[in-house]
Structures are given as structure tokens and as C-alpha cells.
C-alpha atoms as a PDB file:
ATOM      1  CA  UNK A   1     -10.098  10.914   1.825  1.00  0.00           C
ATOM      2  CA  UNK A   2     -12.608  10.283  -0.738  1.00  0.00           C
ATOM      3  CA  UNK A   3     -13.514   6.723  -1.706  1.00  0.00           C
ATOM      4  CA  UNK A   4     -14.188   3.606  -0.366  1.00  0.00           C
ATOM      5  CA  UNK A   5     -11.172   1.533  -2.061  1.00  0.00           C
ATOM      6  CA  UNK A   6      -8.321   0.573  -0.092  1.00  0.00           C
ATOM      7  CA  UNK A   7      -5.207   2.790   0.327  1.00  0.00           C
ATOM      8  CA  UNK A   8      -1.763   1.689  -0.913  1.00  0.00           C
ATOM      9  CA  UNK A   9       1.316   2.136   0.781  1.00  0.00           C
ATOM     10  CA  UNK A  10       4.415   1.497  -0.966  1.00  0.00           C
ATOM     11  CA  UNK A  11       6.980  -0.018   1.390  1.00  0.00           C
ATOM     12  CA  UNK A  12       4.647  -1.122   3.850  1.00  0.00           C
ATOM     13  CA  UNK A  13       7.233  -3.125   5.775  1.00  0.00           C
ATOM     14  CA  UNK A  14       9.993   0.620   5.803  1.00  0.00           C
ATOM     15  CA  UNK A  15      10.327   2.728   8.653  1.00  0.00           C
ATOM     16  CA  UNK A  16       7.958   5.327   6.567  1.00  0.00           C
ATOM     17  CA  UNK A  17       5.639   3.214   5.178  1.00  0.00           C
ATOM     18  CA  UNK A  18       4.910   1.196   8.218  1.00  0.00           C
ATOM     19  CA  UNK A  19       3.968   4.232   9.916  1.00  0.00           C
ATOM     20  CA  UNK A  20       1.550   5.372   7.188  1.00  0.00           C
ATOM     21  CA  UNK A  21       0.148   1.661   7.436  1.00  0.00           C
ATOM     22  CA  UNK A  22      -0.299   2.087  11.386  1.00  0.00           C
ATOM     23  CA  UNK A  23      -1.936   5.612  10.509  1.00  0.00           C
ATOM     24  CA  UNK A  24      -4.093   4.424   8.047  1.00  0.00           C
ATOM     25  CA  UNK A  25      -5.383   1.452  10.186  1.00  0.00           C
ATOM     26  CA  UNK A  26      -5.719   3.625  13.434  1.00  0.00           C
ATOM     27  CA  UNK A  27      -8.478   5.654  11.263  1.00  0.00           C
ATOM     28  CA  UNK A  28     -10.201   2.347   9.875  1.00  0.00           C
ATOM     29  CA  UNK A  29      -9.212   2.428   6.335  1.00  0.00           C
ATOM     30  CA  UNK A  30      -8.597  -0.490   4.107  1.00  0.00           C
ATOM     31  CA  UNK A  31      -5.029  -0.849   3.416  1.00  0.00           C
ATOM     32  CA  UNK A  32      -2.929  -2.742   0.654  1.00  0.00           C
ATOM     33  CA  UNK A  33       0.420  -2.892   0.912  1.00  0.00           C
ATOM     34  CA  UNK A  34       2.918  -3.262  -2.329  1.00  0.00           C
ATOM     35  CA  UNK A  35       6.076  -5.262  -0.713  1.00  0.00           C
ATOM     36  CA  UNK A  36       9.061  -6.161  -2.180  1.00  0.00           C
ATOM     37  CA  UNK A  37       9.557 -10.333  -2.834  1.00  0.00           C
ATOM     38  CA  UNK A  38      11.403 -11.877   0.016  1.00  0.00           C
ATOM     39  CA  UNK A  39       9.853  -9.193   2.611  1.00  0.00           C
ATOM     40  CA  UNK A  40       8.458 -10.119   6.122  1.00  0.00           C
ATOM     41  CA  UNK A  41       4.911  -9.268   5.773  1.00  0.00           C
ATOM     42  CA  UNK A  42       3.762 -11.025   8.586  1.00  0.00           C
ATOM     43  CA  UNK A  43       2.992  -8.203  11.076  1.00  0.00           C
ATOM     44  CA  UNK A  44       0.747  -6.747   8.043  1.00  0.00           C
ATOM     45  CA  UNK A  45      -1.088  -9.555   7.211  1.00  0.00           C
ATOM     46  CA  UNK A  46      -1.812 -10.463  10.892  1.00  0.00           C
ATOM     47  CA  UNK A  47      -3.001  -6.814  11.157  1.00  0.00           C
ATOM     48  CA  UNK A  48      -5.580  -6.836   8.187  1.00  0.00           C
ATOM     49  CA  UNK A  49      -3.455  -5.492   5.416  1.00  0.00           C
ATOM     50  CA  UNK A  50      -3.910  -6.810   2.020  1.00  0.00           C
ATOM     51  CA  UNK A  51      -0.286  -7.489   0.679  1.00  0.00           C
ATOM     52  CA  UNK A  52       0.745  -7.333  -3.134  1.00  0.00           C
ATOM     53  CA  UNK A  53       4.365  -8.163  -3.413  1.00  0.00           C
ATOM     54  CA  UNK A  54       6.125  -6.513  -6.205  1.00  0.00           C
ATOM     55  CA  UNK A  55       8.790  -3.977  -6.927  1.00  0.00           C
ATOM     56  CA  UNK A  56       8.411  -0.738  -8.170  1.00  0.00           C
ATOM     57  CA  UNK A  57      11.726  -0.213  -9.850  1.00  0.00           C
ATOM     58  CA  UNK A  58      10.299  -3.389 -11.974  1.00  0.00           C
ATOM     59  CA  UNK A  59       8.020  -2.330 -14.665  1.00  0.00           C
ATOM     60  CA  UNK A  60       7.270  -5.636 -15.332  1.00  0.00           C
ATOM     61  CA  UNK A  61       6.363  -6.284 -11.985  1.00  0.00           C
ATOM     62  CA  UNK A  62       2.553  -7.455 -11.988  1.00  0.00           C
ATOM     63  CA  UNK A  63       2.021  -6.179  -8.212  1.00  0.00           C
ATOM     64  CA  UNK A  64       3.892  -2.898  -9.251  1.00  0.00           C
ATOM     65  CA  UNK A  65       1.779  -2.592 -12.368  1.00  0.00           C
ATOM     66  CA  UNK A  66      -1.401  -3.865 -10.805  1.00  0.00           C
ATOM     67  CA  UNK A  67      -1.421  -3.424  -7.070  1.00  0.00           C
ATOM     68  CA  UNK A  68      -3.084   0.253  -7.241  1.00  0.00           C
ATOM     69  CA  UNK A  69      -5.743  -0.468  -9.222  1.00  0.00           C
ATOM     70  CA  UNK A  70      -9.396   0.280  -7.627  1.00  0.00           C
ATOM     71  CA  UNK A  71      -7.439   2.207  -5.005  1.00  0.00           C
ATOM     72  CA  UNK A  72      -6.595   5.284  -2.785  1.00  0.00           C
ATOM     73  CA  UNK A  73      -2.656   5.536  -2.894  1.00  0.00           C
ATOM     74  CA  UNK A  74       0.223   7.046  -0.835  1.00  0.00           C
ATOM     75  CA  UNK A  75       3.089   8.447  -3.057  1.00  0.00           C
ATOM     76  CA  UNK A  76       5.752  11.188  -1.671  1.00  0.00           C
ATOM     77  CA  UNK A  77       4.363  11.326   1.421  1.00  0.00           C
ATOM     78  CA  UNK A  78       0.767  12.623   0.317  1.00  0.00           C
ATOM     79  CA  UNK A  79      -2.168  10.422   0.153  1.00  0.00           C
ATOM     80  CA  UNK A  80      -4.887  10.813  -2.763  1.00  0.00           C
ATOM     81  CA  UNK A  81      -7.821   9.323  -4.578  1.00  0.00           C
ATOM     82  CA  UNK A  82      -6.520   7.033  -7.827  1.00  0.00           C
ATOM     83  CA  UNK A  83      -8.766   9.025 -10.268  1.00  0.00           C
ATOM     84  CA  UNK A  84      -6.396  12.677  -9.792  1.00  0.00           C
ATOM     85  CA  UNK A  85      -3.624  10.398 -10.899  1.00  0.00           C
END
């Protein structure tokens, strides 16, 4: 992956997304996770993962809105640089 900003996952704390977090930390890339409010981010954090807690199905939402910006991202199961957005 091209870049040097960190990589989002969406769902960081699903059965998906956690996976793509492990993945993504296994290969030493930054990683910022976009939570929902009330999650248990605590395995993430203690791993190294920035968290931005917001909700994607909430456009006004300042993590959903913000929490990609400067980054890589993970979307439908393919990871790519923010700029071919």
C-alpha cells in the first residue's frame, strides 16, 4: 500500500474488522479505527490503534465525517490509498 498515513478500519471491534486490524498490525502499519459510541475499544487501544468513535450511518457524525482524513482506508473488504477515493 502506498502512503505513509494510517489505515482505517471501519468496525474495528467486528469479527471482520478486527481481523483486518490484526492484519494490518502484523505488517506494521498505522491503524485508526472508526468505532461506534459505547464500543469496547480497549484491546485496540492497548494494541496501538488510534480510535475515532463515530457511526457511519450518522452523517453528522464528526468521527464518521472526519476519521479518514490523511488516511489509507479499508471499505468492502479492499484496502486503498485516500486520494483514488
Amino acid at each position: 500500500m502506498a502512503g505513509d498515513g494510517p489505515v482505517v478500519v471501519v468496525g474495528g471491534t467486528g469479527m471482520l474488522g478486527g481481523q483486518v486490524v490484526t492484519a494490518l498490525l502484523s505488517r506494521g502499519k498505522g491503524v485508526r479505527a472508526l468505532v461506534r459510541p459505547g464500543s469496547d475499544a480497549a484491546h485496540l487501544e492497548q494494541a496501538g490503534v488510534e480510535i475515532a468513535r463515530g457511526d457511519m450511518m450518522d452523517p453528522a457524525s464528526p468521527a464518521a465525517r472526519d476519521g479518514r482524513r490523511g488516511c489509507r482506508g479499508h471499505h468492502g473488504g479492499r484496502v486503498y490509498p485516500a486520494q483514488q477515493r
